[in-house]
C-alpha atoms as a PDB file:
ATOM      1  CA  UNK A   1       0.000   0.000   0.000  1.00  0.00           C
ATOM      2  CA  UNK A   2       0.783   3.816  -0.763  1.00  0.00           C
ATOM      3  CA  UNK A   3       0.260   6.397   1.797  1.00  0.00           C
ATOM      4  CA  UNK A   4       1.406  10.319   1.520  1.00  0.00           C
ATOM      5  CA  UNK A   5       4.913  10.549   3.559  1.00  0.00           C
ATOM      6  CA  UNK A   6       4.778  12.071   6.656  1.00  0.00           C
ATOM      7  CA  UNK A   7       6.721  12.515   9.948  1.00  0.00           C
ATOM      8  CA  UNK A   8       6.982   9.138  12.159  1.00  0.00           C
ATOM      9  CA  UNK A   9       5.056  10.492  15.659  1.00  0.00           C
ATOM     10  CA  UNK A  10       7.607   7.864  17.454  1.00  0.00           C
ATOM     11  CA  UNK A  11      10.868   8.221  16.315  1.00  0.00           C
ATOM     12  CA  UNK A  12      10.377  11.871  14.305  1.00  0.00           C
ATOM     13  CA  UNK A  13      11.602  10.388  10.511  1.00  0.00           C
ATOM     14  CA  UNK A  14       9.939  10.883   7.650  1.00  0.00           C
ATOM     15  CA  UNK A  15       8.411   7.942   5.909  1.00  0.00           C
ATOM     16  CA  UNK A  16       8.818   7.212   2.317  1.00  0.00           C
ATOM     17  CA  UNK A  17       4.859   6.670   1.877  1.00  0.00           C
ATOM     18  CA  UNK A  18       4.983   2.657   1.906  1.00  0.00           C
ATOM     19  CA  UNK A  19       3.003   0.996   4.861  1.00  0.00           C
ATOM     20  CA  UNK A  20       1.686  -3.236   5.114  1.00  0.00           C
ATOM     21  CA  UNK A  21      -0.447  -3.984   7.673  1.00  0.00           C
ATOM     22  CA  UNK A  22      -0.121  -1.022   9.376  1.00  0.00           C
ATOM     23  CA  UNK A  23       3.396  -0.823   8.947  1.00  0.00           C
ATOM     24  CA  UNK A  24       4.827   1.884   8.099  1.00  0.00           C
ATOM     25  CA  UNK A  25       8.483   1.893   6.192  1.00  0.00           C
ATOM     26  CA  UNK A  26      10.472   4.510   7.597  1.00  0.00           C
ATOM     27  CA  UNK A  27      13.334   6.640   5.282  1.00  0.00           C
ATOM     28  CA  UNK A  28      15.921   6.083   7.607  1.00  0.00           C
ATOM     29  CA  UNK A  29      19.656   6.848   5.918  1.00  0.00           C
ATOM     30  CA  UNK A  30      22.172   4.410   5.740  1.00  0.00           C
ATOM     31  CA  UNK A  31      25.489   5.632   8.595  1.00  0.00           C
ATOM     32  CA  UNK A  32      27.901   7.622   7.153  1.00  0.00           C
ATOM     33  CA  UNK A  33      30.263   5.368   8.087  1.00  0.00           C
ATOM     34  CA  UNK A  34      28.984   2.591   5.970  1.00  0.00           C
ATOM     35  CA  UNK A  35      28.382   4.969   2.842  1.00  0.00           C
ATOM     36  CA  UNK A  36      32.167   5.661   3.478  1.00  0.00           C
ATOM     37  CA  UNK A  37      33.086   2.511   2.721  1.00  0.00           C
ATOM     38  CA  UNK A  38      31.212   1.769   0.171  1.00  0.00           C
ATOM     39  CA  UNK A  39      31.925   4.677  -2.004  1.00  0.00           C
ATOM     40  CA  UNK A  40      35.478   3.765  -1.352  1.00  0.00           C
ATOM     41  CA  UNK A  41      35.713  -0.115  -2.553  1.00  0.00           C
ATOM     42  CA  UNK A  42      33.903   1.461  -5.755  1.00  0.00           C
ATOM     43  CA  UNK A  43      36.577   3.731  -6.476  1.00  0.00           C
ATOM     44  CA  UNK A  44      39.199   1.513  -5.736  1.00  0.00           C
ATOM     45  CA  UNK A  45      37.048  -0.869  -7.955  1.00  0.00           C
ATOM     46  CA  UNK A  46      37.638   1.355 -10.494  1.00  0.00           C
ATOM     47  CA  UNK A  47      41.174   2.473  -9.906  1.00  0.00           C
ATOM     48  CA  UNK A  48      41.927  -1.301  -9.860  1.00  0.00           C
ATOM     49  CA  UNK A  49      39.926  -2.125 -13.260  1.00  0.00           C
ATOM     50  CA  UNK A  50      42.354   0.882 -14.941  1.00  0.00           C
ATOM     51  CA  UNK A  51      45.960  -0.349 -13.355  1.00  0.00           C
ATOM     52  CA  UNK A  52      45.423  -4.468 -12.906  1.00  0.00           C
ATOM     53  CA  UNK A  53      44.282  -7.420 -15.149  1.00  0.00           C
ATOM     54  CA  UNK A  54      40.647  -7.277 -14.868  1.00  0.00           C
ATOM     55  CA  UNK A  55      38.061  -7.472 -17.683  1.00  0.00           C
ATOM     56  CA  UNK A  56      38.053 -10.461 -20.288  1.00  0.00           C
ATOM     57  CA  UNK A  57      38.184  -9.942 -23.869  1.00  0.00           C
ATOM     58  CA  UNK A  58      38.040 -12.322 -26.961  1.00  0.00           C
ATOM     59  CA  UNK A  59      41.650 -12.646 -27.120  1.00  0.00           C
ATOM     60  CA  UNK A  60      42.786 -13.348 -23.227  1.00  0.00           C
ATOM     61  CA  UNK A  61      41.840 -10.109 -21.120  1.00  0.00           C
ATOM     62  CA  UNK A  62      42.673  -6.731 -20.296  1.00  0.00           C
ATOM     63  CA  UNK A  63      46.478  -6.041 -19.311  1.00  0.00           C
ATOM     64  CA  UNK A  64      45.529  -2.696 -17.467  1.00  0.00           C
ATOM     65  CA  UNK A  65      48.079   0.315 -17.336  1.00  0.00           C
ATOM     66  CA  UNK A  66      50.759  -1.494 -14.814  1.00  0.00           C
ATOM     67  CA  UNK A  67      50.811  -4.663 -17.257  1.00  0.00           C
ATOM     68  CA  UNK A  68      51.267  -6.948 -14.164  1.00  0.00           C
ATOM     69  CA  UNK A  69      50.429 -10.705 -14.980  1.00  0.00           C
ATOM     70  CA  UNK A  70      50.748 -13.977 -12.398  1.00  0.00           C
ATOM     71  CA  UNK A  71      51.844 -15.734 -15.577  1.00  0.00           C
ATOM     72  CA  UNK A  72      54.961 -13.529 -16.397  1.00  0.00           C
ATOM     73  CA  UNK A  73      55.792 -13.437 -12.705  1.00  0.00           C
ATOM     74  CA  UNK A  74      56.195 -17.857 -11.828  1.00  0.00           C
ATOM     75  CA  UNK A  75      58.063 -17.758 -15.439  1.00  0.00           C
ATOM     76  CA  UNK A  76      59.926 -15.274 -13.476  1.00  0.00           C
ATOM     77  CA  UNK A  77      60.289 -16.724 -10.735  1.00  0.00           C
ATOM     78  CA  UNK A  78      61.366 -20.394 -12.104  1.00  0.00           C
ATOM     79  CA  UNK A  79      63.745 -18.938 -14.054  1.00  0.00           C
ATOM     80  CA  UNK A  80      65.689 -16.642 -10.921  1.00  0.00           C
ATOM     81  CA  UNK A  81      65.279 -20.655  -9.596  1.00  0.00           C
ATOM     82  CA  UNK A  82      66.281 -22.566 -12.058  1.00  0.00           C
ATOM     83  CA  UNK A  83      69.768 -19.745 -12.669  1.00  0.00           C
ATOM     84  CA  UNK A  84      70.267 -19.878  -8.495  1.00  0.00           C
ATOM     85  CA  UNK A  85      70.041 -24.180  -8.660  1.00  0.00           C
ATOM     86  CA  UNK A  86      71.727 -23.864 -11.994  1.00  0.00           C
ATOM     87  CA  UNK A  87      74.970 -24.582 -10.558  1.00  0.00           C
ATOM     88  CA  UNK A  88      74.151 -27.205  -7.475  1.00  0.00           C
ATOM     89  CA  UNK A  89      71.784 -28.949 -10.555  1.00  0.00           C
ATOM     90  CA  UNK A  90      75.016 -28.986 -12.729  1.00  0.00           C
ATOM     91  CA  UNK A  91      76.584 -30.644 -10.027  1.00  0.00           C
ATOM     92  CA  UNK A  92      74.379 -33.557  -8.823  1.00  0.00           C
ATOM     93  CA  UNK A  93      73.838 -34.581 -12.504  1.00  0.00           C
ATOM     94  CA  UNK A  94      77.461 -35.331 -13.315  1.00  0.00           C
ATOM     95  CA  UNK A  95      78.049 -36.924  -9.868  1.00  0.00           C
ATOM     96  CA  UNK A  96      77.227 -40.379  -8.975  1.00  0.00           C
ATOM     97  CA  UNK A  97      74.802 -40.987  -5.530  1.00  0.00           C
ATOM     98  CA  UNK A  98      78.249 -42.240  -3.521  1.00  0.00           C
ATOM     99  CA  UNK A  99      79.772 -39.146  -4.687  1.00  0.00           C
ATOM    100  CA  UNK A 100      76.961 -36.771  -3.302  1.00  0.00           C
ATOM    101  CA  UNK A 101      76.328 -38.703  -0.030  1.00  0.00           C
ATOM    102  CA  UNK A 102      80.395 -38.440   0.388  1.00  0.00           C
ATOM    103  CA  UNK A 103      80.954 -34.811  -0.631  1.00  0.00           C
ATOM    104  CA  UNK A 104      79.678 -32.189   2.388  1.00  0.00           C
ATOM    105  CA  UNK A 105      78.881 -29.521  -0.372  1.00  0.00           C
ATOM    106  CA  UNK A 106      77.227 -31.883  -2.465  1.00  0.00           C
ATOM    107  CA  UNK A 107      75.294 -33.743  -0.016  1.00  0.00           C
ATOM    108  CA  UNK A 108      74.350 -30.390   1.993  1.00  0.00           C
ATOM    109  CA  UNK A 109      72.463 -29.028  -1.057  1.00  0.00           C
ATOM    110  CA  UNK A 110      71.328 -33.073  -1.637  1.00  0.00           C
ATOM    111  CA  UNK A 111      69.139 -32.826   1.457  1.00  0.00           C
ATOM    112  CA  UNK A 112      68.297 -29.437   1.136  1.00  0.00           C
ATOM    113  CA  UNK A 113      66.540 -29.641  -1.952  1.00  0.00           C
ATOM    114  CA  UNK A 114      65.329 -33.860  -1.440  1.00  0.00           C
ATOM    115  CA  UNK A 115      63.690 -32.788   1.822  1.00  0.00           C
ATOM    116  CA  UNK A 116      61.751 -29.763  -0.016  1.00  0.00           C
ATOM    117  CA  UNK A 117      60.926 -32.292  -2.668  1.00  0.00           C
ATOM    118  CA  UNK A 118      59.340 -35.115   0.044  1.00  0.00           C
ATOM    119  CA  UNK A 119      57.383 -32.693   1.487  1.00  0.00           C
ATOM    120  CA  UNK A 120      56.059 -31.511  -1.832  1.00  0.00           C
ATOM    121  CA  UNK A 121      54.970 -35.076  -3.169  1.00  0.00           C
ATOM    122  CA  UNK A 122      55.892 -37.588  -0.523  1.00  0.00           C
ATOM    123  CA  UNK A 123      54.672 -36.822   2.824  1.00  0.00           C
ATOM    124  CA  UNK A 124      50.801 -36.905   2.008  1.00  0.00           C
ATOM    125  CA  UNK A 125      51.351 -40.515   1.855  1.00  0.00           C
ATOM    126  CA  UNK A 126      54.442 -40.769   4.075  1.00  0.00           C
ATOM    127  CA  UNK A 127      54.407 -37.914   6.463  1.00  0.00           C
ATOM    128  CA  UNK A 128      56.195 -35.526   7.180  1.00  0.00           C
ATOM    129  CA  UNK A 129      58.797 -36.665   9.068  1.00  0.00           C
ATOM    130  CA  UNK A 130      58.818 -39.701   6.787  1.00  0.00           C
ATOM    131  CA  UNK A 131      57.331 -42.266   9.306  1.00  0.00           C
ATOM    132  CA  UNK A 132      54.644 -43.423   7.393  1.00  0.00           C
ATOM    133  CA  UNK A 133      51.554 -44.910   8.709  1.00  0.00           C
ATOM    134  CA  UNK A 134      49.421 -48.189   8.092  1.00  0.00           C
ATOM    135  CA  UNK A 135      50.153 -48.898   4.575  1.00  0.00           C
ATOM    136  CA  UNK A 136      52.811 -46.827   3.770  1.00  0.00           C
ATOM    137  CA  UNK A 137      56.232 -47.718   4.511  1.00  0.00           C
ATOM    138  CA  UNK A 138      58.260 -46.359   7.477  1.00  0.00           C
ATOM    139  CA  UNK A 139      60.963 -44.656   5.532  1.00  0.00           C
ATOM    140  CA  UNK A 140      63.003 -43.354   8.798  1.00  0.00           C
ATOM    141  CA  UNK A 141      64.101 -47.564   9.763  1.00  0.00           C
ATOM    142  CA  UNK A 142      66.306 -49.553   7.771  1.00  0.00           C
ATOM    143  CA  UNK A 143      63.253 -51.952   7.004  1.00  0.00           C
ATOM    144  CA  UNK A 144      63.056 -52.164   3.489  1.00  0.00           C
ATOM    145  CA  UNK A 145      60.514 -53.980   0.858  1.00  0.00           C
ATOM    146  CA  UNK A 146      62.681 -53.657  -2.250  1.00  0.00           C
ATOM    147  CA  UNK A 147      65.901 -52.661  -0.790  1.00  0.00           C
ATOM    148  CA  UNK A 148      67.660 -49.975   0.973  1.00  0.00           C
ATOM    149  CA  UNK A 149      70.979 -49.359  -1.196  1.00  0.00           C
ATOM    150  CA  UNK A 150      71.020 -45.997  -2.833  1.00  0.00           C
ATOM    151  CA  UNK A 151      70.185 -47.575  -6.319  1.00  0.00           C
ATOM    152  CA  UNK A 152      67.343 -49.280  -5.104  1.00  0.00           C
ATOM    153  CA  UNK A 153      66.056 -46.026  -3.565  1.00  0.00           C
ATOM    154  CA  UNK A 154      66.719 -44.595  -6.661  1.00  0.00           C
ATOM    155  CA  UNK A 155      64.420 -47.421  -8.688  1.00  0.00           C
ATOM    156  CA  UNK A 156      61.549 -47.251  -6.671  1.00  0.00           C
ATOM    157  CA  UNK A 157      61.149 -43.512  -6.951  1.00  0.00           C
ATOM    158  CA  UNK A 158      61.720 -43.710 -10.431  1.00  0.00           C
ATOM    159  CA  UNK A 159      59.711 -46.172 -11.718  1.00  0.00           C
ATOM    160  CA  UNK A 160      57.376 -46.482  -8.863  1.00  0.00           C
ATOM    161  CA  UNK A 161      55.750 -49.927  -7.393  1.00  0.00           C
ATOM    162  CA  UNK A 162      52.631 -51.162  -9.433  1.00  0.00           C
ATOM    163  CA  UNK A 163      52.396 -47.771 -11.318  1.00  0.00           C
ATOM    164  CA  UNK A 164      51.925 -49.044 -14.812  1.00  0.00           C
ATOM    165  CA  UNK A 165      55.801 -48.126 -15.647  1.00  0.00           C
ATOM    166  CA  UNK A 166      57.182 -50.526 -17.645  1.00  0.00           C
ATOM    167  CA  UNK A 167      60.062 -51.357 -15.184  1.00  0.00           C
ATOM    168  CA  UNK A 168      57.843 -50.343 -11.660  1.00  0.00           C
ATOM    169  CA  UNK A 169      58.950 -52.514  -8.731  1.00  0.00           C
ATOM    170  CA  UNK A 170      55.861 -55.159  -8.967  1.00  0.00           C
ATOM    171  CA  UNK A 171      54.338 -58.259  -6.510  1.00  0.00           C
ATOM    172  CA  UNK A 172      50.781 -59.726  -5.558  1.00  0.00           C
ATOM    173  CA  UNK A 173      50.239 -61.597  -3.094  1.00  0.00           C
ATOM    174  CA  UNK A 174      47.349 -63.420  -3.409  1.00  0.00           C
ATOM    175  CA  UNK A 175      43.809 -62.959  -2.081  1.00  0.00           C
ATOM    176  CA  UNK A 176      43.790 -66.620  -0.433  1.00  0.00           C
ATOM    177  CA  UNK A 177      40.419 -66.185   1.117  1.00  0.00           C
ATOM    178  CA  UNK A 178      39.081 -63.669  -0.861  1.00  0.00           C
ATOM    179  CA  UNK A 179      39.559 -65.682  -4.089  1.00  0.00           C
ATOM    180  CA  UNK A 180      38.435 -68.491  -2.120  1.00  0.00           C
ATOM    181  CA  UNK A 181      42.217 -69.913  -2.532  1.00  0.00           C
ATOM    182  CA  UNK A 182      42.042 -71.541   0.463  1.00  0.00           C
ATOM    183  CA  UNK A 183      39.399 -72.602   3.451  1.00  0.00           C
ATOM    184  CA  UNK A 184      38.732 -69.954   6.358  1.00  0.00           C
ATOM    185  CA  UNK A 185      40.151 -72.347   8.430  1.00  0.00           C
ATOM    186  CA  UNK A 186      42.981 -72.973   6.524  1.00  0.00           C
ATOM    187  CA  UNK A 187      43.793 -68.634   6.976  1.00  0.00           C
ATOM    188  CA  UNK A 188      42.704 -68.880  10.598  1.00  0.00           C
ATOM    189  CA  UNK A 189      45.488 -71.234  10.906  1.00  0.00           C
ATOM    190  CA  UNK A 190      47.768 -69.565   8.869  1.00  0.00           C
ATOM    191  CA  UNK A 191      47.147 -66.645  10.725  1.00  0.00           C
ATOM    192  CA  UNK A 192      48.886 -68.501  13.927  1.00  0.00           C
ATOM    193  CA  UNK A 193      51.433 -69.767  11.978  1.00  0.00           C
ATOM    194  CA  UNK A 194      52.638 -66.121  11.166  1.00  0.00           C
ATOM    195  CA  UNK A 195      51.991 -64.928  14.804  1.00  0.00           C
ATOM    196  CA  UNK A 196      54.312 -68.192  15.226  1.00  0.00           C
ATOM    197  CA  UNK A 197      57.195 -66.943  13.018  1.00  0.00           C
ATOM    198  CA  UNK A 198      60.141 -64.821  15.236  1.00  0.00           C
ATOM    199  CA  UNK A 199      57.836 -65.570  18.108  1.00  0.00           C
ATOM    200  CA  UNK A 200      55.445 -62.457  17.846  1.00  0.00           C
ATOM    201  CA  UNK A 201      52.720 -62.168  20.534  1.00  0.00           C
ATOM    202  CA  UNK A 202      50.556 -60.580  18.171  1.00  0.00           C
ATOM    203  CA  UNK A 203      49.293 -57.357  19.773  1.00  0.00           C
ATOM    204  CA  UNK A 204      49.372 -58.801  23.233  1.00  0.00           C
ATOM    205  CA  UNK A 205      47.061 -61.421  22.016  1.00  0.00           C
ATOM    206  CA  UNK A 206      49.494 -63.942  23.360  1.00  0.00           C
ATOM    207  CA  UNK A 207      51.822 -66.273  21.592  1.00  0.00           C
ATOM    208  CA  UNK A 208      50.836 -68.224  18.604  1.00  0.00           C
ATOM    209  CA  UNK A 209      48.072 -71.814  18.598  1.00  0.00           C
ATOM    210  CA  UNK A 210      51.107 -74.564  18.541  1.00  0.00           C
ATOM    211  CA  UNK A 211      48.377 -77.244  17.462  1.00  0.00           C
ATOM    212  CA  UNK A 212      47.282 -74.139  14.719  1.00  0.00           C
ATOM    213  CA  UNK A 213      50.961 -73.593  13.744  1.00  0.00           C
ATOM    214  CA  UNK A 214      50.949 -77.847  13.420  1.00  0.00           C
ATOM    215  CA  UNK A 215      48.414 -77.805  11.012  1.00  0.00           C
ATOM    216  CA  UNK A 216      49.357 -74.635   8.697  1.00  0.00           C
ATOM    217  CA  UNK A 217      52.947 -76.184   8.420  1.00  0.00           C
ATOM    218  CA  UNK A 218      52.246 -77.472   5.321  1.00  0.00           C
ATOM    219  CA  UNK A 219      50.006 -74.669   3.699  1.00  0.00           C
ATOM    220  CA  UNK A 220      52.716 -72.387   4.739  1.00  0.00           C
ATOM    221  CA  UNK A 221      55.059 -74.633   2.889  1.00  0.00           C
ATOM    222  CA  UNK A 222      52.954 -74.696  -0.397  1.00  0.00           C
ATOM    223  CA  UNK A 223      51.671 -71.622  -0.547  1.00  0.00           C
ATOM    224  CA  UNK A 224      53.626 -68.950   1.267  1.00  0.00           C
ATOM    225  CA  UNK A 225      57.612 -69.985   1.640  1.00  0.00           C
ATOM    226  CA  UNK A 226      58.247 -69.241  -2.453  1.00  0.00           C
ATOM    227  CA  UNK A 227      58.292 -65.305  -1.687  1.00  0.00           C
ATOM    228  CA  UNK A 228      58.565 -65.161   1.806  1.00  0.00           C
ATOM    229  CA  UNK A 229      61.298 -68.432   2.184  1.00  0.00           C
ATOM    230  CA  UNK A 230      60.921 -71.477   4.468  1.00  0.00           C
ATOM    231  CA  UNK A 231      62.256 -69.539   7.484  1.00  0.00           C
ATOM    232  CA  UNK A 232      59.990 -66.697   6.898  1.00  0.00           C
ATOM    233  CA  UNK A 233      63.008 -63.611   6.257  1.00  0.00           C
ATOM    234  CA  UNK A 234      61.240 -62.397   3.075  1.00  0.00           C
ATOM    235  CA  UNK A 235      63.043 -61.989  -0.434  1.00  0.00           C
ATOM    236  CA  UNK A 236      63.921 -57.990  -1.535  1.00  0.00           C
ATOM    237  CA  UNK A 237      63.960 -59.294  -4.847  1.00  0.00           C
ATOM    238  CA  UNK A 238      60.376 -59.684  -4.796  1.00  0.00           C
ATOM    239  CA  UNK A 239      59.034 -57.319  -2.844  1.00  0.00           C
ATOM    240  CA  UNK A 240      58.275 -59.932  -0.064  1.00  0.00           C
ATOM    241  CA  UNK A 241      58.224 -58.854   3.565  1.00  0.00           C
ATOM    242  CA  UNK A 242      60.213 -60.198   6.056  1.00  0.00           C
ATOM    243  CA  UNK A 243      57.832 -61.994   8.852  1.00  0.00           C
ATOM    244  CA  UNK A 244      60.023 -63.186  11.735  1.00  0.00           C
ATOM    245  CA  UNK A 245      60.292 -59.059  12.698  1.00  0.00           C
ATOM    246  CA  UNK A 246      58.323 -56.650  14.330  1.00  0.00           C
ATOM    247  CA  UNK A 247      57.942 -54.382  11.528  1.00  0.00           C
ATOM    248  CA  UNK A 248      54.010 -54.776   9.852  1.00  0.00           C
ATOM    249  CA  UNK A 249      53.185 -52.978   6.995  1.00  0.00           C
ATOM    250  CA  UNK A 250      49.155 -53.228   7.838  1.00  0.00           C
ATOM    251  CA  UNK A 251      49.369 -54.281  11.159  1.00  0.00           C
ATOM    252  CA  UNK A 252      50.970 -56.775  13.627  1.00  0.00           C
ATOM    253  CA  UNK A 253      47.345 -57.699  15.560  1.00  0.00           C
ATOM    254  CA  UNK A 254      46.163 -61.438  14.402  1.00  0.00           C
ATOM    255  CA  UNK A 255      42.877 -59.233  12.930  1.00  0.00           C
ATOM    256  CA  UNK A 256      45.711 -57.492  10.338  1.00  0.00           C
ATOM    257  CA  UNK A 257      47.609 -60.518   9.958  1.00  0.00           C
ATOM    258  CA  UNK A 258      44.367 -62.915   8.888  1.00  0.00           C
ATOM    259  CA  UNK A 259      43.068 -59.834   6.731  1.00  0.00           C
ATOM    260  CA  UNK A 260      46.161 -59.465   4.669  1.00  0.00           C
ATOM    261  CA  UNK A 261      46.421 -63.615   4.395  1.00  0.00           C
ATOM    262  CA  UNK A 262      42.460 -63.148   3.287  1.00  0.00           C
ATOM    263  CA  UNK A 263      42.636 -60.078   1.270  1.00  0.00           C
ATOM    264  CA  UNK A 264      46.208 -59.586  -0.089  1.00  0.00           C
ATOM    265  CA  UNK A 265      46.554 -56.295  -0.030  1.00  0.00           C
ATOM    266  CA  UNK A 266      49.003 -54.329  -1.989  1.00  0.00           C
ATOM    267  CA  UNK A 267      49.833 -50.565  -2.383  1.00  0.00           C
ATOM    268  CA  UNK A 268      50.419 -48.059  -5.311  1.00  0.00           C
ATOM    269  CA  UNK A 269      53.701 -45.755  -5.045  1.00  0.00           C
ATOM    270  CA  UNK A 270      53.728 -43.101  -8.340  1.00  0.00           C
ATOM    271  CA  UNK A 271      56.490 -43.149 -10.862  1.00  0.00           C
ATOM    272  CA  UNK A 272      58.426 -39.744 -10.476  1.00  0.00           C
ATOM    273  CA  UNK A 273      60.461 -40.487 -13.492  1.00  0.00           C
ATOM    274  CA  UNK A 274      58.685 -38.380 -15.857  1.00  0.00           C
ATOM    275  CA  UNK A 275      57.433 -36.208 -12.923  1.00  0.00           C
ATOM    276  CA  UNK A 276      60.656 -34.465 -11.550  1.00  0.00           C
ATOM    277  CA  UNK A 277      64.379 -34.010 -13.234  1.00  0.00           C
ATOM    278  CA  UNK A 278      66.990 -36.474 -12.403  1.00  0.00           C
ATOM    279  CA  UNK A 279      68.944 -35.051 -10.687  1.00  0.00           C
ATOM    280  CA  UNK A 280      66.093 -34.103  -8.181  1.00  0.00           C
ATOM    281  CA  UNK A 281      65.484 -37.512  -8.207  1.00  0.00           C
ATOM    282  CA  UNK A 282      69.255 -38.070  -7.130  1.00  0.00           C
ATOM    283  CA  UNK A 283      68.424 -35.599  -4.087  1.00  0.00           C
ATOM    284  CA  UNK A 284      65.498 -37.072  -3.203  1.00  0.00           C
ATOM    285  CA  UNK A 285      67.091 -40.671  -3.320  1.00  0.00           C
ATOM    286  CA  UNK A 286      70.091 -39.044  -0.723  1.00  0.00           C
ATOM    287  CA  UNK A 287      67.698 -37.365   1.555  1.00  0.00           C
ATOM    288  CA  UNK A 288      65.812 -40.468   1.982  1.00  0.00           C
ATOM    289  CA  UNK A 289      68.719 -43.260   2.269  1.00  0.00           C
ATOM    290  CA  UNK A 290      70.597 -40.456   4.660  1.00  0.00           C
ATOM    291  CA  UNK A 291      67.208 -40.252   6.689  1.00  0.00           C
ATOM    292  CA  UNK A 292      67.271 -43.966   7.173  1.00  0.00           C
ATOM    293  CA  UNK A 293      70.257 -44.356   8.503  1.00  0.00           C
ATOM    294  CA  UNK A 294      72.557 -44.595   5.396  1.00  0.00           C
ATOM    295  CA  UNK A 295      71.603 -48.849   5.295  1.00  0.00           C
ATOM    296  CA  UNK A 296      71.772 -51.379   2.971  1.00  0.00           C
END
């Protein structure tokens, strides 16, 4: 509804002539403080639209009078990089990984630049301080799936572990309940014949089922001691862990133990190869054997 603006008998403001259901709208102004502000972001709205990158147009977008551009600045940027690494690059390339772990110089601007480079792309998976977590290896021990030598170090981050690279670090174990491979109670003696192996206690769950153990002899025999060995050490050759220690990739408990017997689980690690230069992988590969304790 319309009504003729008058003076509010309340508050003294004039209306502005709108009233609902005996409501009447009155013409208060906005604060001074707040029409400040907003005349101000418009005119530095404008002032930026005239010095800064702003509008789009058919062939990219405006430049604006300062002809600043994010682009031009990382090219920049990489390239005041690239010139200050130039010579430290230069250097790890035409050195071999014994010569940069041996060297101080060398190896000092080795870890430098690997332990930028794991935290970049290796610690979501790995952590930061390189510990790892269920799953992903512990890269601060000197346990190692596929070796702990420099080279191999250097292999696995190149090429990756069942990353589709042609020459990726690659083993299955199988799914033996899963694929129905063998009996649950074939795995849920199994299970105790691991526990059994380097006499683990299995999470405080006590020490391994001797008449269990008895039984899975054989099944271990036939289906398990070709990767792992008869004794249980594990093979570096093919990726197989080593079960007489205390060092569980999923999990020590007899709950982890039976679900990686029934499940056969097995990780993905990237291929870096065509992701970072070589001699960042060389870096990287020092950080990380240096971190470990410098191990075979």
């Amino acid at each position: 509804m319309s009504a003729a603006p008058h003076k509010d008998d309340v508050t003294g403001t004039s209306t502005t002539g709108h009233e609902w259901d005996g409501l009447t709208e009155l013409d208060t102004p906005l604060p001074r403080w707040w029409l400040i502000i907003w005349y101000a972001t418009i005119a530095f709205a404008i002032v930026y639209w005239v010095l800064m990158p702003s509008w789009p147009t058919p062939d990219g977008g405006t430049r604006g009078t300062l002809g600043y551009s994010d682009r031009i600045k990382v090219e920049k940027d990489l390239a005041a990089l690239h010139q200050l690494r130039g010579e430290g690059a230069a250097a790890l390339t035409n050195a071999s990984l014994q010569d940069i772990e041996k060297t101080p110089k060398l190896q000092s601007y080795a870890l430098a630049l690997g332990q930028a480079v794991f935290g970049d792309n290796c610690a979501p998976c790995h952590g930061s301080g390189g510990t790892g977590g269920k799953g992903y290896p512990n890269l601060r021990d000197d346990v190692w799936l596929w070796g702990g030598s420099l080279e191999q170090i250097q292999q696995t981050i190149t090429h990756g572990i069942r990353s589709g690279d042609p020459e990726a670090r690659i083993s299955q174990m199988p799914a033996f309940g899963k694929d129905g491979l063998l009996k649950p109670d074939q795995i849920d003696d199994l299970t105790e014949y691991v526990v059994s192996l380097g006499g683990n206690q299995a999470k405080a769950g006590g020490p391994a089922k001797q008449d269990a153990v008895a039984r899975a002899a054989q099944t271990y025999k036939d289906q398990c001691s070709t990767c792992h060995g008869v004794d249980g050490k594990g093979n570096q050759a093919l990726g197989a862990p080593n079960l007489t220690d205390k060092d569980w990739l999923y999990g020590a408990d007899r709950a982890s133990i039976h679900d990686q017997i029934w499940y056969g689980r097995g990780g993905v690690m990237p291929a870096w190869g065509k992701r970072l230069s070589a001699e960042t992988i060389k870096a990287l590969t020092v950080y990380i054997h240096v971190n470990s304790g410098g191990g075979q």
